[in-house]
Protein backbone atom coordinates (compact mmCIF):
# COMPACT_ATOMS: atom_id res chain seq x y z
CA UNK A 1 9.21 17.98 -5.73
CA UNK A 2 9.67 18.18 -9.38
CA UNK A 3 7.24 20.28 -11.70
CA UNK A 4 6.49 20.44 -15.12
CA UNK A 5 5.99 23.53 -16.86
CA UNK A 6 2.62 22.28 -17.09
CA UNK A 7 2.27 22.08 -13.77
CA UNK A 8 3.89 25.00 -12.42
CA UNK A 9 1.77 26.69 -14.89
CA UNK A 10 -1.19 24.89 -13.07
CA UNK A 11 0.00 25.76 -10.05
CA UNK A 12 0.38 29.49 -10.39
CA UNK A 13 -3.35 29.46 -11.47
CA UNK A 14 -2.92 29.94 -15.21
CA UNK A 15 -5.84 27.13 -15.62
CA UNK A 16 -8.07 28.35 -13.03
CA UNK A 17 -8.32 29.03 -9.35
CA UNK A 18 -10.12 25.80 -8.87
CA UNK A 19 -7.19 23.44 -10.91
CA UNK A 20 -4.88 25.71 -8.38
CA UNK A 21 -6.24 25.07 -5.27
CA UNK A 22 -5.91 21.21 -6.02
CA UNK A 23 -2.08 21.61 -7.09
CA UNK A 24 -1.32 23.57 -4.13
CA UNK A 25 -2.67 20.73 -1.58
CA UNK A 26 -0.72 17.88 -4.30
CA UNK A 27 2.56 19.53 -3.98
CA UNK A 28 2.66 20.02 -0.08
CA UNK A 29 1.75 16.35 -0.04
CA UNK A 30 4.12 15.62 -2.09
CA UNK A 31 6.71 17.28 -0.54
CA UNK A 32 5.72 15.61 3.11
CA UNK A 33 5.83 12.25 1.52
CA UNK A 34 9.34 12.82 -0.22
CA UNK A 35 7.57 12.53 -3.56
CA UNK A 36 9.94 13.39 -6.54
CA UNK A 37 6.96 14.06 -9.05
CA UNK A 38 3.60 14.05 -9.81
CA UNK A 39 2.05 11.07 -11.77
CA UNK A 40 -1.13 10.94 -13.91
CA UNK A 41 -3.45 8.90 -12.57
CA UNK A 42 -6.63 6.73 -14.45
CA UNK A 43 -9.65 7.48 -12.22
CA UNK A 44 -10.24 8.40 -8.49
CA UNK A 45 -12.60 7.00 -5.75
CA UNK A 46 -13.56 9.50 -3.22
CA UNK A 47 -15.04 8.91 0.45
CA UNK A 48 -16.16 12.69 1.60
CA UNK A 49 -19.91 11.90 0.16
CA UNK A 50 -20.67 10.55 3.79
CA UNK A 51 -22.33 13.61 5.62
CA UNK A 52 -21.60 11.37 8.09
CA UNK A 53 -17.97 11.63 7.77
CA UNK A 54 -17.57 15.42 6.90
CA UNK A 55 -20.50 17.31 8.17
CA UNK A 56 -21.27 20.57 7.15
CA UNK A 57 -17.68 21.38 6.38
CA UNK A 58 -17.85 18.80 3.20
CA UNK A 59 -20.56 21.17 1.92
CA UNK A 60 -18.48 24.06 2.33
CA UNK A 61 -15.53 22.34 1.29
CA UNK A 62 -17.55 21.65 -2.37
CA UNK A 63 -18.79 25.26 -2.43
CA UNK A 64 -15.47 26.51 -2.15
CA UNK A 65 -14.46 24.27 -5.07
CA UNK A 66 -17.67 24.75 -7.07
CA UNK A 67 -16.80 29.02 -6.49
CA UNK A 68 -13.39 28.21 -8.20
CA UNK A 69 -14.52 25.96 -11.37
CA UNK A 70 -13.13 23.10 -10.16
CA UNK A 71 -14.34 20.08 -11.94
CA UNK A 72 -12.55 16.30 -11.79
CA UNK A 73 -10.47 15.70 -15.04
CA UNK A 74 -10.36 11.86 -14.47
CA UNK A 75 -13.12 9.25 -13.81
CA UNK A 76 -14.29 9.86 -10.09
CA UNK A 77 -16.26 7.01 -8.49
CA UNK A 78 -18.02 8.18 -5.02
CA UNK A 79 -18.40 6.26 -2.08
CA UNK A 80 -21.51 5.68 -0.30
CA UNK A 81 -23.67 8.28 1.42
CA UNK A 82 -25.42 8.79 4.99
CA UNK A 83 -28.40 7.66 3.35
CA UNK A 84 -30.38 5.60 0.92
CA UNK A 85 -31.13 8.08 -0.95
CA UNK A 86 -35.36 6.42 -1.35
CA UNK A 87 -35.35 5.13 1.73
CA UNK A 88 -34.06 7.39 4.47
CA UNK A 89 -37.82 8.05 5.95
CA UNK A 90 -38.50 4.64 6.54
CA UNK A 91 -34.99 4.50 7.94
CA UNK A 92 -35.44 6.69 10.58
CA UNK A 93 -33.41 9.19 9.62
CA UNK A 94 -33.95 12.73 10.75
CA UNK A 95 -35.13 15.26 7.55
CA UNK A 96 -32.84 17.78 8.08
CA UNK A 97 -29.85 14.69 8.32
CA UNK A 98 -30.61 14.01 4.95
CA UNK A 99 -30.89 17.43 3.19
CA UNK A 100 -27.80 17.74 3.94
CA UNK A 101 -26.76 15.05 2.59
CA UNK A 102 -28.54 15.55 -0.34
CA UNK A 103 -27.46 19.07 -0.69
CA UNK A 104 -23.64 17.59 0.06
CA UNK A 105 -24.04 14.60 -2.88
CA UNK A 106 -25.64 17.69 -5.39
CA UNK A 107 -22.14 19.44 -5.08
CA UNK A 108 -19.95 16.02 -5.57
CA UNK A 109 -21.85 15.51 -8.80
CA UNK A 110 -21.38 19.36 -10.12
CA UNK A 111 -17.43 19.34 -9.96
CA UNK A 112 -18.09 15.91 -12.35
CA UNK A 113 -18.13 12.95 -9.87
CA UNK A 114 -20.43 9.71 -10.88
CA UNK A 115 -22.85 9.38 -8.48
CA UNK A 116 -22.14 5.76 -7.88
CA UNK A 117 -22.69 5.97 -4.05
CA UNK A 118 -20.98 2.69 -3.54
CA UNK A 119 -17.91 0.83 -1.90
CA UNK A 120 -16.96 -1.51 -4.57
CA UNK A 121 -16.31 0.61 -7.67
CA UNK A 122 -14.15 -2.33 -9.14
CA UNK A 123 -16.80 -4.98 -9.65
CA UNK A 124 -18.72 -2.06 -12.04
CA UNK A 125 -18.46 1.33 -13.05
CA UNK A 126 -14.96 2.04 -12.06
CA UNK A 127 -12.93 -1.25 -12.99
CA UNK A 128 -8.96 -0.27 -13.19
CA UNK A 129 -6.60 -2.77 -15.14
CA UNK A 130 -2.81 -3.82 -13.61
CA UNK A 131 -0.56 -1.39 -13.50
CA UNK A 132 -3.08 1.50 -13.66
CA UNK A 133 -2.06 4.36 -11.23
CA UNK A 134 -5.26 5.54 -9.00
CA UNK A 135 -5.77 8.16 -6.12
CA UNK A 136 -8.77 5.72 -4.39
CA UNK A 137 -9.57 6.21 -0.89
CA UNK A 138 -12.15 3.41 0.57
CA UNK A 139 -10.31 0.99 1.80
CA UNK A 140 -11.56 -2.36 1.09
CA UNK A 141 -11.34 -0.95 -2.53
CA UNK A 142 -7.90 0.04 -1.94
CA UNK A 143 -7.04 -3.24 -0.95
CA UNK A 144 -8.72 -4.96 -3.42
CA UNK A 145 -7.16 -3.06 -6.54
CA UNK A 146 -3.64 -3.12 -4.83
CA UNK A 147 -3.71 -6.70 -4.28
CA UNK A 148 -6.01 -9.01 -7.03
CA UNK A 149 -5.92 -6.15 -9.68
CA UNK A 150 -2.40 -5.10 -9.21
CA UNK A 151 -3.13 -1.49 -9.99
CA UNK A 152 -1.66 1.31 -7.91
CA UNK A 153 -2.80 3.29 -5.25
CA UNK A 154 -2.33 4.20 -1.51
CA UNK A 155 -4.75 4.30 1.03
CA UNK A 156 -5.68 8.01 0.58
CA UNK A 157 -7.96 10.51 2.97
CA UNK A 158 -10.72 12.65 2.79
CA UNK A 159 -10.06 16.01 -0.39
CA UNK A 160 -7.18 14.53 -1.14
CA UNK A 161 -8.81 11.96 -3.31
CA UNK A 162 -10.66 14.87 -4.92
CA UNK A 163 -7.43 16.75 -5.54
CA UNK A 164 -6.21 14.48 -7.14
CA UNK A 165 -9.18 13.90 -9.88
CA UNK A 166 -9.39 17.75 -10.23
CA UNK A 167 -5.47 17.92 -11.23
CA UNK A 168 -5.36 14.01 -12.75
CA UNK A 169 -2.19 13.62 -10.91
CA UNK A 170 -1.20 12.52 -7.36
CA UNK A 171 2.25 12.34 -5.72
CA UNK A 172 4.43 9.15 -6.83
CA UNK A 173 5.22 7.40 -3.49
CA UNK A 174 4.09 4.79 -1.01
CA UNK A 175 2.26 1.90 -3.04
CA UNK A 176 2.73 3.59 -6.33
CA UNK A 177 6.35 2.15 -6.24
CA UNK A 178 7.70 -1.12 -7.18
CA UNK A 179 10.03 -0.77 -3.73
CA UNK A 180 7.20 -0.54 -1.57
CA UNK A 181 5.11 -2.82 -2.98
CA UNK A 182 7.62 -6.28 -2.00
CA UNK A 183 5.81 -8.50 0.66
CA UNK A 184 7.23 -8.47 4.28
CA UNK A 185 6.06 -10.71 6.30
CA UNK A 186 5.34 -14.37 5.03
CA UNK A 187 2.41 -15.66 6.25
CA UNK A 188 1.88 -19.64 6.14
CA UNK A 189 -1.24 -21.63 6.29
CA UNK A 190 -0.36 -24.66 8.07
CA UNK A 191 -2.90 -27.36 8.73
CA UNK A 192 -5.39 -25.81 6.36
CA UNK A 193 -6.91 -27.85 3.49
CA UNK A 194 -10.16 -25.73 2.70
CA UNK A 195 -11.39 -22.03 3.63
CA UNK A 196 -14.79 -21.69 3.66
CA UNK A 197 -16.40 -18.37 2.38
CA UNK A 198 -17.09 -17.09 6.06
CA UNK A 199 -12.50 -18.25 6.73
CA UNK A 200 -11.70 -15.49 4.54
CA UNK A 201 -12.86 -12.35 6.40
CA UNK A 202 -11.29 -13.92 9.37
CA UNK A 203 -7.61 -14.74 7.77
CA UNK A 204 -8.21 -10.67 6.32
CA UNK A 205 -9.10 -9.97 10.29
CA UNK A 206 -5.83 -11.66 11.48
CA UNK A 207 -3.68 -10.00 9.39
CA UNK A 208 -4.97 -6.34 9.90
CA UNK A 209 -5.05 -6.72 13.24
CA UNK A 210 -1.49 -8.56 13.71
CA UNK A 211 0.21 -6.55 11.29
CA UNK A 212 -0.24 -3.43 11.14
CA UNK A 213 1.17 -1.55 7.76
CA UNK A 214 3.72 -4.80 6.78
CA UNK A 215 2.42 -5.91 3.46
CA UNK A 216 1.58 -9.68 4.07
CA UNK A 217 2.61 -12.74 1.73
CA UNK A 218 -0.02 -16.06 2.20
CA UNK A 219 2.13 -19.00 1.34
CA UNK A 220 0.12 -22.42 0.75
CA UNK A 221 -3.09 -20.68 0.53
CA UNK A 222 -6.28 -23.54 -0.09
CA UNK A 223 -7.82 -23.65 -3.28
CA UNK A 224 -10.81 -21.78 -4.20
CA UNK A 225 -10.29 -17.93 -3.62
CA UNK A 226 -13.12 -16.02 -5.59
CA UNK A 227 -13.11 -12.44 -6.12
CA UNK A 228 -16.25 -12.17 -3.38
CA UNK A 229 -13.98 -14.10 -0.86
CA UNK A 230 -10.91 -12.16 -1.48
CA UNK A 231 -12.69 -8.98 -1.73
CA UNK A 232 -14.02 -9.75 2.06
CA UNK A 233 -10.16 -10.64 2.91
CA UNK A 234 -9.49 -7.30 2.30
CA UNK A 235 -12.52 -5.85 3.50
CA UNK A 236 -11.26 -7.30 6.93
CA UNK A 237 -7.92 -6.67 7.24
CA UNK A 238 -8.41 -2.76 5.70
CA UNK A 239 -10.85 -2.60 9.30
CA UNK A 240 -8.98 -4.19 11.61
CA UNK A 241 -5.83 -2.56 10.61
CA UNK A 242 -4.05 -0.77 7.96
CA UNK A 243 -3.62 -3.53 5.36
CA UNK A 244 -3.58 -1.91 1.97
CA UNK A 245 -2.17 -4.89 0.05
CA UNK A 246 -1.76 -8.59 0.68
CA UNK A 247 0.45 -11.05 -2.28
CA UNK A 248 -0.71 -14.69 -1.57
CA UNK A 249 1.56 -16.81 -3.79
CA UNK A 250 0.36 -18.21 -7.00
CA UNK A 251 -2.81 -16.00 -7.22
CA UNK A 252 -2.28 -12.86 -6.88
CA UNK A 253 -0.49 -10.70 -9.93
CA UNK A 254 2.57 -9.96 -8.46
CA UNK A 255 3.17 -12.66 -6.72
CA UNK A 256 3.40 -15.58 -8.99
CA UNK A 257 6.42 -17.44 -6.76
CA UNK A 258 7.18 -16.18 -2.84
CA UNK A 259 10.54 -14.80 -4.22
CA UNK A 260 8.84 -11.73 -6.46
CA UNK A 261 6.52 -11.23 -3.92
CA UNK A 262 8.91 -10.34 -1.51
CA UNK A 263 10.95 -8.32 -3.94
CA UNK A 264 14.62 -10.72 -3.95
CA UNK A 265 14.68 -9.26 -0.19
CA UNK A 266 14.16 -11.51 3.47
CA UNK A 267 10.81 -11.08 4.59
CA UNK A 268 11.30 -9.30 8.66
CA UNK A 269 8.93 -12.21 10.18
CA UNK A 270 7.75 -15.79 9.34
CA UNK A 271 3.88 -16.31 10.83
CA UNK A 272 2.05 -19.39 11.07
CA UNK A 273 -2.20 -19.19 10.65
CA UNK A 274 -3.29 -22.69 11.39
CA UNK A 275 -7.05 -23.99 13.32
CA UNK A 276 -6.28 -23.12 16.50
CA UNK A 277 -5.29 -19.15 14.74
CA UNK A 278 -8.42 -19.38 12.50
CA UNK A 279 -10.91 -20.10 15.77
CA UNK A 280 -9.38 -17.88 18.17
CA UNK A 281 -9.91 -14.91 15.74
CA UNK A 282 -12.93 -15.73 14.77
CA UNK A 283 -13.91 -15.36 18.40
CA UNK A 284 -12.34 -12.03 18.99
CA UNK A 285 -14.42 -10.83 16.13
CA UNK A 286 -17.62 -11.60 18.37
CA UNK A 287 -18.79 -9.98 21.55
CA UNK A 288 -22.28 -11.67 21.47
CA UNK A 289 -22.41 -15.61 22.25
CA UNK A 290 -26.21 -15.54 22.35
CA UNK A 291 -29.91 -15.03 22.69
CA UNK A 292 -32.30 -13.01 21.09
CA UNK A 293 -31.63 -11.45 17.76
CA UNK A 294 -32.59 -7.85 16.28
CA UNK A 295 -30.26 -7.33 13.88
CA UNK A 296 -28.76 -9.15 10.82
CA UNK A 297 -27.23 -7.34 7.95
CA UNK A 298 -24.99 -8.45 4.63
CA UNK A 299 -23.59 -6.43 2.06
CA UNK A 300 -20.36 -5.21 3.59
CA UNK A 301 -18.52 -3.88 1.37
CA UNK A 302 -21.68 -4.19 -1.02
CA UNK A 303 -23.07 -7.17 -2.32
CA UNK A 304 -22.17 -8.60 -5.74
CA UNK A 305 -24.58 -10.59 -7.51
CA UNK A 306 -23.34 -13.87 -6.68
CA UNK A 307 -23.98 -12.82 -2.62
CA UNK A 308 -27.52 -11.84 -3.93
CA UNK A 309 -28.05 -14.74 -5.89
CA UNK A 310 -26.83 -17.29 -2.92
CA UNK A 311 -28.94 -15.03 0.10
CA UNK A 312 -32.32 -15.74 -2.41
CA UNK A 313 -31.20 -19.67 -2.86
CA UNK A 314 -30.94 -19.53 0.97
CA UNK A 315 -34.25 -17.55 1.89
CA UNK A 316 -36.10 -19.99 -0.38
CA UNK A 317 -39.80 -21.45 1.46
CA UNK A 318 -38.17 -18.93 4.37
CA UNK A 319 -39.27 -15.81 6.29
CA UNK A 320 -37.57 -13.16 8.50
CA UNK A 321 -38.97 -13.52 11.80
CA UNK A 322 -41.19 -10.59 13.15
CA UNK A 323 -39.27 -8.12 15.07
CA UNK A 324 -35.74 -9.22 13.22
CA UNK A 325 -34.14 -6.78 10.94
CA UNK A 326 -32.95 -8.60 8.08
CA UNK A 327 -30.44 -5.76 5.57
CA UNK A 328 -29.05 -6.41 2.87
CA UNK A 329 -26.46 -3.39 1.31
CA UNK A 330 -25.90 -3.19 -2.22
CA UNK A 331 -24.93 -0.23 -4.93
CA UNK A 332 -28.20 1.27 -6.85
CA UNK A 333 -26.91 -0.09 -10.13
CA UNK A 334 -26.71 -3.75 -8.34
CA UNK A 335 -30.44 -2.84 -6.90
CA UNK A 336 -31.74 -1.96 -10.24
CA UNK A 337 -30.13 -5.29 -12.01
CA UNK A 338 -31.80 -7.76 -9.31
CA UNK A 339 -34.66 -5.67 -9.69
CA UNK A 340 -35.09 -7.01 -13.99
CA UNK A 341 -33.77 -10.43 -12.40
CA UNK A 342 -36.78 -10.78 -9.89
CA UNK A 343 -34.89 -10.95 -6.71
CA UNK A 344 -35.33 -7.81 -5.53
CA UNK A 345 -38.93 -9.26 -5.17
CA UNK A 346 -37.81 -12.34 -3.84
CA UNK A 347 -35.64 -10.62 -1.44
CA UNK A 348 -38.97 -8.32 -0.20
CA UNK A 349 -40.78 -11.53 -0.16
CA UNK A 350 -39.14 -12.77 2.22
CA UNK A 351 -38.60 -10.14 5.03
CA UNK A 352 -35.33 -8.62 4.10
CA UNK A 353 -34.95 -5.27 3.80
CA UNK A 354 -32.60 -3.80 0.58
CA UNK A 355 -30.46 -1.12 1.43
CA UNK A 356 -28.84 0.97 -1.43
CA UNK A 357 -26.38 3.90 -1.46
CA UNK A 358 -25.63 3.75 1.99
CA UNK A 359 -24.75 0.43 4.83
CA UNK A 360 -25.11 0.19 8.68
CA UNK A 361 -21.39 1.70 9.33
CA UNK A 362 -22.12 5.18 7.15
CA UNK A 363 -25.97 5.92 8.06
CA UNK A 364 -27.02 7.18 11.19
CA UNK A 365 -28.72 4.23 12.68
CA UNK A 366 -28.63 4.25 16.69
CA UNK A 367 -32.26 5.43 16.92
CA UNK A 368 -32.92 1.88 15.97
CA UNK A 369 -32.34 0.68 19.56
CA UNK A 370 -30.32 -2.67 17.86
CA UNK A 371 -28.86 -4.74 20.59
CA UNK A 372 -27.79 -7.86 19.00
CA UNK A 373 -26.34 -8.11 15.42
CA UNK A 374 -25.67 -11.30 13.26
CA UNK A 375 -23.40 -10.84 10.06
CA UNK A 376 -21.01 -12.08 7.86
CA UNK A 377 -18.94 -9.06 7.69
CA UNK A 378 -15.41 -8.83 9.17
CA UNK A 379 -16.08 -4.82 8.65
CA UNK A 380 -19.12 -5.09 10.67
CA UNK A 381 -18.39 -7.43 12.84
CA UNK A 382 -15.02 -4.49 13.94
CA UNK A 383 -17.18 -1.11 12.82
CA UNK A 384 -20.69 -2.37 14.51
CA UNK A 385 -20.24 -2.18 17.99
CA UNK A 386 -18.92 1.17 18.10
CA UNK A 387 -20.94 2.95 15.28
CA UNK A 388 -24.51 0.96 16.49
CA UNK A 389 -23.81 0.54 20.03
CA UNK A 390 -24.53 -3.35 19.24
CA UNK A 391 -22.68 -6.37 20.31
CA UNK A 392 -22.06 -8.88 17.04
CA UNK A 393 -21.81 -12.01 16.15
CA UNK A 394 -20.01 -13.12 13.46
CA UNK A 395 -20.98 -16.22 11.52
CA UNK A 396 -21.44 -17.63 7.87
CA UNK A 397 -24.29 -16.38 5.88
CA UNK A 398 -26.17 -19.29 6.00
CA UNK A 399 -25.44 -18.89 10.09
CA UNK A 400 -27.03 -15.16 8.95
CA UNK A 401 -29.99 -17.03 7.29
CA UNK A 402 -30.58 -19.00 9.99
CA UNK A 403 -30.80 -16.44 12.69
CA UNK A 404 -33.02 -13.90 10.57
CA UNK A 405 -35.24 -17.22 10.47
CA UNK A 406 -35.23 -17.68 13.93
CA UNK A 407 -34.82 -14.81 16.06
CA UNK A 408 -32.18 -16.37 18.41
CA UNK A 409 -28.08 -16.78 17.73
């Protein structure tokens, strides 16, 4: 892989052990991937400020940085934590758990990250514009930006994420190309005349699960994709499968007729997603078909304000039943804005508990004894069962509402 003298110099370790170590990680990468060069990139989103997903090595993998002066040189969002960072007694959540999670978000924030703590950077805080080249790593975000934004970035792991906002630069292939960004498989709706907000987590669902790494193109998509429903699209297809990017024709940014979407080339398979598609799929997303309900969370990827603003117009004259969990995930920022709005209150009021920093599939939550979970979530309804132990039911949210309300599915 090509070097600048800037970068060889950067390499070497003229600009600091820490800046060296990062390189060093970049250019085997690089060189793994094919990569001809480094390119700079406008902000990072990392995903090691889980305890939950490193463990002790994330501390040590921080220390090691903070030792050699590392610090990010681009914006760096971080993803959310093991715990809400208020909340984690009346969680349930073991003290030492969460000291070292607190001791593992202390070092993110030294080498320069924002402590944002939250899965959807692009609705505030970290907002990227088309074209923009990123090194993000969560995955409904990665899907998101790829797709509605039409900024640039691949599906990246654990470190490397924070290598890449220590050096500014990541390696220049996969999705950061115009050649691998074409459509390949043309998807059609057929029979379809109206998603409903609760359709779109199960089209994202489908096409995870169906397709694996192709890049899909939705022809004849309904009117009246949102950025909530197409960031649950996403959301859906980045857990059941590897989806990274999705074009649907006439929305999306690069994808304003089938034929740039798929690049001038053939697409490798034609699909149909019709009804009888849309039902059966919904159904594989459910192990639970009934009875009593302990469970019912929202916020998955965390909720905007719109979700917030609809759950309260739902949860109106209404009360969580006793013994339900009602949860409700959101970013701090987001908690502290409904907060000056009044329905954080309303949201107390009414039995629901407000989650921040942290959501059922990155907090250590089995001590709960859940058996039974209602959401509208395709990422729950695919992470829940193994992460909780729960079986899951997915539904709409006023389906959510309703079962919160009642205690039965």
């Amino acid at each position: 892989m090509y070097l600048t003298k800037e970068e060889e110099a950067m390499l070497d370790g003229e600009r600091g052990e820490g800046l060296a170590i990062a390189m060093r990680i970049l250019a085997k990468v690089g060189d793994m991937y094919g990569a001809e060069r480094l390119i700079p990139i406008e902000s990072a989103h990392i995903v090691e400020s889980s305890y939950q997903l490193t463990g002790d090595s994330g501390i040590e993998v921080f220390d090691r940085l903070i030792e050699a002066g590392a610090r990010v040189s681009v914006p760096a969002t971080t993803d959310p934590c093991a715990i809400d960072f208020e909340r984690w007694r009346e969680l349930g959540i073991d003290e030492g758990y969460a000291h070292r999670q607190i001791e593992l978000a202390r070092r993110i924030v030294r080498i320069g990250c924002a402590p944002t703590w939250c899965c959807t950077p692009y609705l505030h805080a970290n907002v990227p514009k088309f074209g923009d080249q990123l090194a993000w790593s969560e995955s409904n975000a990665v899907a998101y930006v790829n797709s509605v934004i039409g900024a640039r970035t691949n599906r990246y792991c654990a470190y490397l994420d924070t290598m890449a906002a220590i050096a500014g630069r990541i390696p220049e292939f996969g999705l950061h190309l115009d050649e691998n960004r074409k459509g390949t498989v043309v998807v059609r709706m057929k029979g379809i005349s109206e998603l409903r907000d609760e359709d779109y987590p199960v089209l994202g669902y489908y096409l995870g699960s169906e397709l694996g790494n192709e890049i899909p193109v939705i022809v004849d998509m309904p009117k009246g994709a949102n950025p909530d429903r197409l960031k649950a699209l996403g959301a859906a297809g980045a857990a059941a499968g590897s989806l990274a990017m999705y074009h649907i024709v006439g929305l999306t940014p690069e994808a304003r007729t089938l034929e740039e979407a798929l690049g001038g080339d053939k697409p490798k398979d034609r699909l149909e997603f019709d009804k009888r598609t849309l039902e059966s799929t919904r159904e594989r997303m459910c192990s639970a078909s009934g009875g009593e309900v302990d469970l019912v969370a929202t916020g998955c990827p965390h909720a905007s304000l719109g979700q917030i603003q609809r759950l309260v117009r739902l949860m109106e004259g209404r009360r969580v039943k006793d013994g339900v969990e009602f949860w409700v995930s959101m970013s701090k920022y987001m908690e502290r804005l409904i907060g000056e709005m009044g329905y954080l209150d309303a949201l107390t009021a009414s039995g629901i508990r407000v989650i921040s920093d942290t959501c059922c599939n990155n907090a250590p939550l089995r001590q709960w004894g859940f058996k039974r979970m209602v959401t509208d979530s395709g990422k729950y309804a695919y992470y829940a069962p193994t992460n909780l132990g729960v079986e899951v039911a997915f539904t709409s949210l006023e389906g959510c509402v309703r079962a919160a309300v009642e205690g039965v599915l």
